[in-house]
C-alpha atoms as a PDB file:
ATOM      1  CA  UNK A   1     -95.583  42.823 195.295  1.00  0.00           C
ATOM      2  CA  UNK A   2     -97.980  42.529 192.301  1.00  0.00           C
ATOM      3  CA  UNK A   3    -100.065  45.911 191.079  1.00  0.00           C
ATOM      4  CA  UNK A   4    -103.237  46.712 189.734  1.00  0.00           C
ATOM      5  CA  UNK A   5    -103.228  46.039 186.224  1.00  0.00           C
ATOM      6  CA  UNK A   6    -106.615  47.986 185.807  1.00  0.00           C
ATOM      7  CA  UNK A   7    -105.024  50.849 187.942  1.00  0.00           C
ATOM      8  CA  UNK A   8    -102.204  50.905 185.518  1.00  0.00           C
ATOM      9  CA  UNK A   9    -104.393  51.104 182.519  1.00  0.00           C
ATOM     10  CA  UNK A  10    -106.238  53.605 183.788  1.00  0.00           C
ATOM     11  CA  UNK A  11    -103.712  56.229 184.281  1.00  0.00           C
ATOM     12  CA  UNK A  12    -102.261  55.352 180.831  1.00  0.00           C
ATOM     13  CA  UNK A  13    -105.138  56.168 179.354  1.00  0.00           C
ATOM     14  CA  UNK A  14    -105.026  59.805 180.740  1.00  0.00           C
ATOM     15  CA  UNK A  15    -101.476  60.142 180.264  1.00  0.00           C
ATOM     16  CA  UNK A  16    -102.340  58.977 176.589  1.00  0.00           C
ATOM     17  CA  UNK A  17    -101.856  55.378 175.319  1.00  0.00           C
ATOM     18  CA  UNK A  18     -99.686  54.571 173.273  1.00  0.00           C
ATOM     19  CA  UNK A  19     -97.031  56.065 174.562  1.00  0.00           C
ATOM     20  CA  UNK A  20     -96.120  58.029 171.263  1.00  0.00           C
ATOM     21  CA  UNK A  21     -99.043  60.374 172.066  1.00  0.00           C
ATOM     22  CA  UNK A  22     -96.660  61.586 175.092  1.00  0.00           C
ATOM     23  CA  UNK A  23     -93.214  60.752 173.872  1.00  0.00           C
ATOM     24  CA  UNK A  24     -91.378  61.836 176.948  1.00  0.00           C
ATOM     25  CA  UNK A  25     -93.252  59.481 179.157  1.00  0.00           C
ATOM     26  CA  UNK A  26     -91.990  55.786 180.126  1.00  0.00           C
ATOM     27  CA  UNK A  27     -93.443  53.187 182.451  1.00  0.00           C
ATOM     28  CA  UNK A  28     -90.774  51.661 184.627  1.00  0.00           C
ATOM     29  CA  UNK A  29     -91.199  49.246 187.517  1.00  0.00           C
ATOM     30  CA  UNK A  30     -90.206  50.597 190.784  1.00  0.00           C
ATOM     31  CA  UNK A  31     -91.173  50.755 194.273  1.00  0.00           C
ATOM     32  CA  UNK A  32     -92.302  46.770 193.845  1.00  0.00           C
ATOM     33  CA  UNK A  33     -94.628  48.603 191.368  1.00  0.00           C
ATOM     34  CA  UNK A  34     -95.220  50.246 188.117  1.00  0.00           C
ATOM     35  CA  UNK A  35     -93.975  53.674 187.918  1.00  0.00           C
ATOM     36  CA  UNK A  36     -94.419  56.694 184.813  1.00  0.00           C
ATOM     37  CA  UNK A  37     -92.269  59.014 184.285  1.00  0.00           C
ATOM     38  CA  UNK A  38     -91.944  62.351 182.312  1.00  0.00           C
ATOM     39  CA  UNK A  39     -88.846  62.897 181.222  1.00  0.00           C
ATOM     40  CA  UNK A  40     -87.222  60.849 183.920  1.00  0.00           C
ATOM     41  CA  UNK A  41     -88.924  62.142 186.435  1.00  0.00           C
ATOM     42  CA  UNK A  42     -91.565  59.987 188.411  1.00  0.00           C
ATOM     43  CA  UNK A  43     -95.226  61.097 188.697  1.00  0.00           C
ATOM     44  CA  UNK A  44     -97.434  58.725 189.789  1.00  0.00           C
ATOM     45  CA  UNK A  45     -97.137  54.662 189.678  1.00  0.00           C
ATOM     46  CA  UNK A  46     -99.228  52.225 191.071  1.00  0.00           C
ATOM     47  CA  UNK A  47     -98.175  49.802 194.030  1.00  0.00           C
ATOM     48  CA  UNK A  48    -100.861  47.131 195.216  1.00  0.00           C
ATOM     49  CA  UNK A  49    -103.920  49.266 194.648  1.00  0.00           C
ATOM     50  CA  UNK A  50    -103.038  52.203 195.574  1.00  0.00           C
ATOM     51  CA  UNK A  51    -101.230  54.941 193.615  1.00  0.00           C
ATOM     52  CA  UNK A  52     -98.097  56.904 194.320  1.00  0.00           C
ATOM     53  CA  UNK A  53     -97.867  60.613 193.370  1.00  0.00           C
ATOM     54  CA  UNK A  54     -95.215  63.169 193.270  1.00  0.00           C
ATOM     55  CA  UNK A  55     -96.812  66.600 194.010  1.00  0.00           C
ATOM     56  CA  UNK A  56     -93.967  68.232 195.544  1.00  0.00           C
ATOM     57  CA  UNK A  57     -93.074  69.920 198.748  1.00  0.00           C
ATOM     58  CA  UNK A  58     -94.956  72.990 198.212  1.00  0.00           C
ATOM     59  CA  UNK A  59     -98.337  71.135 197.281  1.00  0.00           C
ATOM     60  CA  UNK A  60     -97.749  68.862 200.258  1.00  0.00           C
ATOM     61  CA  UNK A  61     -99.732  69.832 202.663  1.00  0.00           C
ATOM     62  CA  UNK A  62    -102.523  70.644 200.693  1.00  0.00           C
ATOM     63  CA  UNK A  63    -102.502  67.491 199.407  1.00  0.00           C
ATOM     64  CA  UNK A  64    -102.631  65.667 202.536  1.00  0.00           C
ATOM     65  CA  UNK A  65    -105.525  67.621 203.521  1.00  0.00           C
ATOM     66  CA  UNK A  66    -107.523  65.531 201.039  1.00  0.00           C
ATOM     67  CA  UNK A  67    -109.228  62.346 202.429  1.00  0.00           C
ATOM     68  CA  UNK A  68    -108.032  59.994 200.602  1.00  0.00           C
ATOM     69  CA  UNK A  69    -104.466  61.229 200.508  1.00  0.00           C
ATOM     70  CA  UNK A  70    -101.815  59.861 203.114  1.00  0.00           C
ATOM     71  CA  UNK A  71     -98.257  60.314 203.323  1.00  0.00           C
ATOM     72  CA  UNK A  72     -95.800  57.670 201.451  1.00  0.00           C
ATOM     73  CA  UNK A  73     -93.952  55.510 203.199  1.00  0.00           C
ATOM     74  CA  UNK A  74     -92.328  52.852 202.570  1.00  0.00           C
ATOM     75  CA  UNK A  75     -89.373  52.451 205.295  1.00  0.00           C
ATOM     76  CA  UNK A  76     -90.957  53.673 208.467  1.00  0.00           C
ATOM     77  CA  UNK A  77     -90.277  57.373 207.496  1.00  0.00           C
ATOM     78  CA  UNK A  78     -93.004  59.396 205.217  1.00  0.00           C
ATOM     79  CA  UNK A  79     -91.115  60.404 201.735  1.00  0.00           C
ATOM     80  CA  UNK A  80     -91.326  64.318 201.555  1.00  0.00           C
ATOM     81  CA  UNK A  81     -93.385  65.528 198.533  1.00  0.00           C
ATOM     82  CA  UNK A  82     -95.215  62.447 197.643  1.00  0.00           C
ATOM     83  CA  UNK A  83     -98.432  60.676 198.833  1.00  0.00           C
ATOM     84  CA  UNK A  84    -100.193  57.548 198.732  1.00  0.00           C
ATOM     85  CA  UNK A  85    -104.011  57.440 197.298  1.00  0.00           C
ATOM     86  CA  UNK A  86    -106.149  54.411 198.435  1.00  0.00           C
ATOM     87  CA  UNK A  87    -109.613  53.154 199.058  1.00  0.00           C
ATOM     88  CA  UNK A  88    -112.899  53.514 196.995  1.00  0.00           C
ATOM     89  CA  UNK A  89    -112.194  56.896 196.254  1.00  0.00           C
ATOM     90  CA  UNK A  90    -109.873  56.027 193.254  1.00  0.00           C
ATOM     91  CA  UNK A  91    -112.893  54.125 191.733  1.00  0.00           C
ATOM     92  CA  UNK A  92    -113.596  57.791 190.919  1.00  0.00           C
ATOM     93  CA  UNK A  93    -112.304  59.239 187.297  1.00  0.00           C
ATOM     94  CA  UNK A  94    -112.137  62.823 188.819  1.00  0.00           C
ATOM     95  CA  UNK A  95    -110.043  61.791 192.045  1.00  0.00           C
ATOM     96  CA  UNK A  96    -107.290  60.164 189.777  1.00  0.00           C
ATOM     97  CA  UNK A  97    -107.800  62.888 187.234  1.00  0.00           C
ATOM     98  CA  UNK A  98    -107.039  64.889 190.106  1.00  0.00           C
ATOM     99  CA  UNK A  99    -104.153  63.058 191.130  1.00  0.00           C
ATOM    100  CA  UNK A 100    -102.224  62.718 187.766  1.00  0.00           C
ATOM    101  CA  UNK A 101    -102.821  66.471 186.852  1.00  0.00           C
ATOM    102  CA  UNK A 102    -101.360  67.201 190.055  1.00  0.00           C
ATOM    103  CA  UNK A 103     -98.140  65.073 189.798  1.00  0.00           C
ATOM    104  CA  UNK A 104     -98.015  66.293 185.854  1.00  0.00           C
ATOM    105  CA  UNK A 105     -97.763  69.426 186.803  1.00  0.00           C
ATOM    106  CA  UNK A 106     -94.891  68.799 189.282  1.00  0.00           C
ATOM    107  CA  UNK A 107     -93.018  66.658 186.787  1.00  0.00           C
ATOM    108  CA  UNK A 108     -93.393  69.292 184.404  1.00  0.00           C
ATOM    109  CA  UNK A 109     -91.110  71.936 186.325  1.00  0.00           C
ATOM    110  CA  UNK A 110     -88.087  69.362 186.768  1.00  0.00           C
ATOM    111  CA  UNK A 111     -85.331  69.681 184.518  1.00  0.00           C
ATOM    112  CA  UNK A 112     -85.153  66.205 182.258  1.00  0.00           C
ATOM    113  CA  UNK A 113     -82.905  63.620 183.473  1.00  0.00           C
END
């Protein structure tokens, strides 16, 4: 499965592009996808056009309870902790500002791996 390039460049440019301007992040592809990671751990990533975040159990349900939030799954059973962002609404800077902030943050309180 192919991704959205523009997506993609999107989030690296709020995640800071080049990559030197955040040293401890890395794109790998995953997921049939691209994927970023901070310090190992995955945040966000882009499969199709729609993005993948990792907000974590506790911000779960609170992230569901935005519209254009739905759980992720991929194999018939929804992946605690992370969600799947579609539609127009990711047209809009703020919503995937909103989106990579949150999964940031996450990343930000795993230990490196």
């Amino acid at each position: 499965m192919a991704y959205d390039e523009g997506l993609a460049q999107r989030i690296r440019e709020r995640l800071g592009d080049p990559p030197g301007d955040r040293p401890a992040l890395t794109e790998k592809r995953m997921f049939g996808g691209l994927s970023f990671l901070l310090r190992g751990n995955m945040t966000v990533g882009v499969v199709g056009d729609e993005l993948i975040a990792r907000v974590g159990p506790e911000a779960a349900e609170a992230a569901l309870a935005r519209p254009e939030a739905r759980p992720m799954d991929f194999t018939g059973r929804p992946m605690r902790g992370w969600v799947t962002v579609g539609g127009p609404a990711l047209a809009e800077d703020p919503v995937l500002e909103y989106w990579i902030t949150t999964a940031l943050a996450f990343a930000e309180t795993l230990p490196p791996k």
